[in-house]
N, C-alpha and C. Protein backbone atom coordinates (compact mmCIF):
# COMPACT_ATOMS: atom_id res chain seq x y z
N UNK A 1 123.05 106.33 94.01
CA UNK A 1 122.03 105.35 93.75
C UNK A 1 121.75 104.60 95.05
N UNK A 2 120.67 104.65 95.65
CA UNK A 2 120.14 104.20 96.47
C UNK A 2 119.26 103.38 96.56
N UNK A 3 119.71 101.93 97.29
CA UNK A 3 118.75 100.90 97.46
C UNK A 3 117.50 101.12 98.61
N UNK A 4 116.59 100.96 98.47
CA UNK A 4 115.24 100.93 99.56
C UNK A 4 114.16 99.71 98.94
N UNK A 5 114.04 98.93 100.78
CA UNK A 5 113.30 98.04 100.65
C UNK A 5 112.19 98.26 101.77
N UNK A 6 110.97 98.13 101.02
CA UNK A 6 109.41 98.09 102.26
C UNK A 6 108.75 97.14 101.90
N UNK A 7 108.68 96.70 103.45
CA UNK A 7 107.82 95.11 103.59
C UNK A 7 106.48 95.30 104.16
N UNK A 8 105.23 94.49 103.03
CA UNK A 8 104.10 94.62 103.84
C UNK A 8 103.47 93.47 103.26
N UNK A 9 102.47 93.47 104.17
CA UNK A 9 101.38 91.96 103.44
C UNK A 9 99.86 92.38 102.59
N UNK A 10 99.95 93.84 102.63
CA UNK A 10 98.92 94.45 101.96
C UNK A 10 99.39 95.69 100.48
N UNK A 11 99.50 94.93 99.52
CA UNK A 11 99.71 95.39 98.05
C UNK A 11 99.57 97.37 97.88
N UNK A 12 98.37 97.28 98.24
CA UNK A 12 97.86 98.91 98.46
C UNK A 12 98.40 99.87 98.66
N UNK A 13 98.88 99.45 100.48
CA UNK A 13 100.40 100.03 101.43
C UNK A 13 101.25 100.43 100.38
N UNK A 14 101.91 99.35 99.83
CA UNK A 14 103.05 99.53 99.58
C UNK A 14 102.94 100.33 98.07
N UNK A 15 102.12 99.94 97.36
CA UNK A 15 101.83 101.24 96.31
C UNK A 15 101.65 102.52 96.38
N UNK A 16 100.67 102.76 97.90
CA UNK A 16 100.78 104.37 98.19
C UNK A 16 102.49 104.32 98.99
N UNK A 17 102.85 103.96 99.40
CA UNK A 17 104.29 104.31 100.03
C UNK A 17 105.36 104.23 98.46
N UNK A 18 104.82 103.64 97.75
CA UNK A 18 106.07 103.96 95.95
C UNK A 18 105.60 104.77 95.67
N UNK A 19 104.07 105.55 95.53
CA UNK A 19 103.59 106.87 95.25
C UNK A 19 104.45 108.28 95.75
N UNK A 20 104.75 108.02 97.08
CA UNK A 20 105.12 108.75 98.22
C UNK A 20 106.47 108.98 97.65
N UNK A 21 107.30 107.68 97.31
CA UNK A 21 109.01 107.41 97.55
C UNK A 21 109.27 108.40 96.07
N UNK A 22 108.42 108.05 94.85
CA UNK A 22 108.73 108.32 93.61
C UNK A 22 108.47 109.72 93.30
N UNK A 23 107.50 110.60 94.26
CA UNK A 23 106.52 111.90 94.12
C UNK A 23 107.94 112.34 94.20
N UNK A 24 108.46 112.14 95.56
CA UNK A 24 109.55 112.96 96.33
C UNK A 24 110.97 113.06 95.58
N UNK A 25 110.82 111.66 94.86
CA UNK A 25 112.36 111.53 93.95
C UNK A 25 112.47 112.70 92.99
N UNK A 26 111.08 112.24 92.41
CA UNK A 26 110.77 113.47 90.76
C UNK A 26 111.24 114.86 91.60
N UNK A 27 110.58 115.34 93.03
CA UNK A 27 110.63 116.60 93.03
C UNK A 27 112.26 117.01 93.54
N UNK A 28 113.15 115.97 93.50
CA UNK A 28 114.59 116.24 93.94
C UNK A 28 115.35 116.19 92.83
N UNK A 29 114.87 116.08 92.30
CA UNK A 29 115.88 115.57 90.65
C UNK A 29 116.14 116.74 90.15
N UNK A 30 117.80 117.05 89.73
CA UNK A 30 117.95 117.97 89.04
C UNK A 30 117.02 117.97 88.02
N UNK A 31 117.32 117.13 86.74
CA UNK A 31 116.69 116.75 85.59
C UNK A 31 115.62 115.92 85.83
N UNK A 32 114.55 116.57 85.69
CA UNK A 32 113.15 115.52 85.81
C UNK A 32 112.62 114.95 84.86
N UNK A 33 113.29 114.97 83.61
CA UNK A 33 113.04 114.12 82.64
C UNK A 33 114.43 112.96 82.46
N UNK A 34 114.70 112.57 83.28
CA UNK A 34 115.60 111.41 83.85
C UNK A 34 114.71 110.49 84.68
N UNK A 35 114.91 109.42 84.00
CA UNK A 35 113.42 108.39 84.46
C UNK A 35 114.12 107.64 85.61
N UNK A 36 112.75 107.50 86.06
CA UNK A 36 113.38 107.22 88.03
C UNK A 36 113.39 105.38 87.56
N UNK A 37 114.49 104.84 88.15
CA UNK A 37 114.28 102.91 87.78
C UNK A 37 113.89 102.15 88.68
N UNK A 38 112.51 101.57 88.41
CA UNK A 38 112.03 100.77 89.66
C UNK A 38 112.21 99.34 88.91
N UNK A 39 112.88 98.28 90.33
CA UNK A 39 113.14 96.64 89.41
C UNK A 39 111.80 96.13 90.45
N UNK A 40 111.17 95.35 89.42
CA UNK A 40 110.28 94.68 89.57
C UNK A 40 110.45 93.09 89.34
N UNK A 41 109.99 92.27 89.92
CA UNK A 41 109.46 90.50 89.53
C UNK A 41 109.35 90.28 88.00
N UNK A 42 108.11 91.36 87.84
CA UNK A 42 107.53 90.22 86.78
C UNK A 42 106.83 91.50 85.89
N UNK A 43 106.50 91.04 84.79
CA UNK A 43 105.75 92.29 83.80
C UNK A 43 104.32 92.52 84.52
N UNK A 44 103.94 91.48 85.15
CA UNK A 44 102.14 91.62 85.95
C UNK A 44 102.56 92.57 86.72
N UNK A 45 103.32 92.77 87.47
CA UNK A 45 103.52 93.41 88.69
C UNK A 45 103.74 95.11 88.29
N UNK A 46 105.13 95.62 86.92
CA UNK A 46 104.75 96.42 86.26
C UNK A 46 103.43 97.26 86.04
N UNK A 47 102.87 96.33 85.16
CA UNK A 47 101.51 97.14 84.54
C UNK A 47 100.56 96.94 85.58
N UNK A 48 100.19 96.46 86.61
CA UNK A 48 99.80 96.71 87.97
C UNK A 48 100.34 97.90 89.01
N UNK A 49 101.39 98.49 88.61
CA UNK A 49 101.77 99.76 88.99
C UNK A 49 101.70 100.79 88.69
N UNK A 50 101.48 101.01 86.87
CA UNK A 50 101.09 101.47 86.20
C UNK A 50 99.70 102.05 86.21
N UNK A 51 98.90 100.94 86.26
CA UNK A 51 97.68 101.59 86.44
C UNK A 51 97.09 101.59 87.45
N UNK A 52 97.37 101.14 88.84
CA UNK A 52 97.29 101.45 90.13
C UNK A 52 97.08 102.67 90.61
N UNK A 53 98.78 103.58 89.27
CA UNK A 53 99.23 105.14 90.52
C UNK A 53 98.92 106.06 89.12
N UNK A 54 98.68 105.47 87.81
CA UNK A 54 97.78 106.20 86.98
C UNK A 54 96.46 106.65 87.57
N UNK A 55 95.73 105.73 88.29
CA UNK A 55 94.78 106.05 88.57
C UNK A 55 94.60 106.77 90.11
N UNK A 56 95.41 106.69 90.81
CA UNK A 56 95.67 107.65 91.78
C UNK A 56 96.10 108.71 91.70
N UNK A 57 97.21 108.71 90.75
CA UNK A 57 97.65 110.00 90.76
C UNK A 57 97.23 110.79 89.49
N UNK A 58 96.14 110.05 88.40
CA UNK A 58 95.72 111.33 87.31
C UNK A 58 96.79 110.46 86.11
N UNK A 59 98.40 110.77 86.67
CA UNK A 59 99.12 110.58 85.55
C UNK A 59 100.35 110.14 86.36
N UNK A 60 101.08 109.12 85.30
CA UNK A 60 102.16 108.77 85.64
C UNK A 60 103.07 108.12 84.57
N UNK A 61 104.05 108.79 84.59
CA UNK A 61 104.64 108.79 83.41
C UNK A 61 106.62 108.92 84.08
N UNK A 62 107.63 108.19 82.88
CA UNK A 62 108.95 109.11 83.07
C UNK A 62 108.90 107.87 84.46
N UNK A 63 108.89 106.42 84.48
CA UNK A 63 109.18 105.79 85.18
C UNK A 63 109.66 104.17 84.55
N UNK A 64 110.97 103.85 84.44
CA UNK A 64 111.76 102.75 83.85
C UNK A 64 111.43 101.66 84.75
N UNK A 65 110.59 100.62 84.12
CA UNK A 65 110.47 99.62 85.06
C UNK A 65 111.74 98.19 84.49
N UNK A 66 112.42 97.78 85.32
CA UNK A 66 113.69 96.89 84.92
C UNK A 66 113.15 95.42 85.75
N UNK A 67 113.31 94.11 85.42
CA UNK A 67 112.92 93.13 85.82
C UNK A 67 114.79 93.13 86.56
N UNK A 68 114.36 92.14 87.83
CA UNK A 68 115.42 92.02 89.00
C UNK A 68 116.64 91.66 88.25
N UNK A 69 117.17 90.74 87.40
CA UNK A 69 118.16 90.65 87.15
C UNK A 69 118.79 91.91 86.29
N UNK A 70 118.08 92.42 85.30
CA UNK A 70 118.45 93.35 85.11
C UNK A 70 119.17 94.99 85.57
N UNK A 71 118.03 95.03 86.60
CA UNK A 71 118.45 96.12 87.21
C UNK A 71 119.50 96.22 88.37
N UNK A 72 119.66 94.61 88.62
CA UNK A 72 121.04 94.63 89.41
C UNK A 72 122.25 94.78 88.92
N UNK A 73 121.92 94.27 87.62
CA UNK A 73 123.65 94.29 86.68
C UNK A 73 123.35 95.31 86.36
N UNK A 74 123.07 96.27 86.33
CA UNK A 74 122.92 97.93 85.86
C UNK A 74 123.52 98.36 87.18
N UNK A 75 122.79 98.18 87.92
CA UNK A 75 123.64 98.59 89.73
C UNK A 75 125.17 98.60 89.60
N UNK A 76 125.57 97.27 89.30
CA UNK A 76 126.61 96.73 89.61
C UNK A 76 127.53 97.19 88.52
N UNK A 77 127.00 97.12 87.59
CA UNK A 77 127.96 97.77 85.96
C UNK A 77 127.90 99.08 86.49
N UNK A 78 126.92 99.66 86.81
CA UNK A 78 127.34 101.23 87.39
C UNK A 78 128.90 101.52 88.47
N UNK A 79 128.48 100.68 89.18
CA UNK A 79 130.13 100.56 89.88
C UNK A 79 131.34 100.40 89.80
N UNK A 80 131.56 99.52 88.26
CA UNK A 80 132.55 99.22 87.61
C UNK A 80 133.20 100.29 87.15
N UNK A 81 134.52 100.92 87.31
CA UNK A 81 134.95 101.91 86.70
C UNK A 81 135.46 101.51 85.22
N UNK A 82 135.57 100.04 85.19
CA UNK A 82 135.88 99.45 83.54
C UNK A 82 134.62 100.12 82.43
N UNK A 83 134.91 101.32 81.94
CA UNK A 83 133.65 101.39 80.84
C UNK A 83 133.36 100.53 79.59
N UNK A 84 134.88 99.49 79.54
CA UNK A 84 134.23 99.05 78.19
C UNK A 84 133.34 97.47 78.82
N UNK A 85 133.62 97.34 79.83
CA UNK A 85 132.74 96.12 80.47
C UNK A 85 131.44 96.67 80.95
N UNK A 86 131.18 97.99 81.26
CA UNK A 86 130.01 98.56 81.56
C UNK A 86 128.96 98.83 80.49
N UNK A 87 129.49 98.64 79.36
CA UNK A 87 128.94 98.89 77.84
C UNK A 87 128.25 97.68 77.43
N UNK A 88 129.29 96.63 77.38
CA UNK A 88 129.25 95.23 77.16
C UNK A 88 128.37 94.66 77.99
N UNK A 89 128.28 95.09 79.29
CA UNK A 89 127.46 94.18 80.49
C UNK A 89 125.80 94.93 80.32
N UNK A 90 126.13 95.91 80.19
CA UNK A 90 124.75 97.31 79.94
C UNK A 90 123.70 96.77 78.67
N UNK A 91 124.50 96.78 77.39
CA UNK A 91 124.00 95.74 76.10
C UNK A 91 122.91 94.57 76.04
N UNK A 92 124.01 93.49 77.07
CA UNK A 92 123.10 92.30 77.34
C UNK A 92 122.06 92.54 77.92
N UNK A 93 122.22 93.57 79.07
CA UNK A 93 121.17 93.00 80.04
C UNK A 93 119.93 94.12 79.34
N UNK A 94 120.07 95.15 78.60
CA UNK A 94 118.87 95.98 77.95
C UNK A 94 118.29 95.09 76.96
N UNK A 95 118.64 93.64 76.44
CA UNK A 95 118.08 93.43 75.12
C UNK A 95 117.24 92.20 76.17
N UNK A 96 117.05 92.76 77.76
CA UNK A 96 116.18 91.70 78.61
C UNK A 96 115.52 92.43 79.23
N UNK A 97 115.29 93.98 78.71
CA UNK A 97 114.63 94.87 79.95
C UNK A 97 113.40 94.86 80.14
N UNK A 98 112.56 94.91 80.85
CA UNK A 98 110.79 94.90 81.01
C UNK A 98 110.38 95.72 80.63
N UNK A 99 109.41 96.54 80.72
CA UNK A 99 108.08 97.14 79.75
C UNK A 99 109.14 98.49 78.92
């Protein structure tokens, strides 16, 4: 699991460069029906991605969008070799997940 961060001051950029990052993920994935997890801000920002690279790319689909706190304690519970705290910690933070 790999963290990547791109900084820009133009929205666009950085949507065709998640176009780019996510095309390339899908085409490395053993299992491509294993949804790629992008953590986002806010639900605006979501469905602004959504139909951004819907409409660039035709279709877009088979992509887990997780709001920031969430998807860090998923990070981090991933690391935990404790599974019954990874269950427990996994629980809470899905009954807070975004779209």
């Amino acid at each position: 699991m790999a963290l990547e961060l791109y900084f820009s001051t133009q929205l666009d950029q950085l949507a065709d460069k998640f176009s780019e990052v996510v095309t390339a993920e899908v085409r490395s994935k053993e299992n491509v029906l294993d949804p790629s997890v992008v953590i986002v801000p806010n639900s605006n920002l979501a469905k602004w991605l959504q139909l951004f690279l819907a409409n660039k790319n035709s279709i877009f689909m088979n992509i887990e969008f997780q709001y920031l706190e969430a998807g860090l304690w998923g990070m981090l519970a991933a690391l935990d070799p404790s599974e019954k705290k990874k269950r427990r910690c996994w629980e809470r933070i899905n009954s807070r997940s975004c779209c």
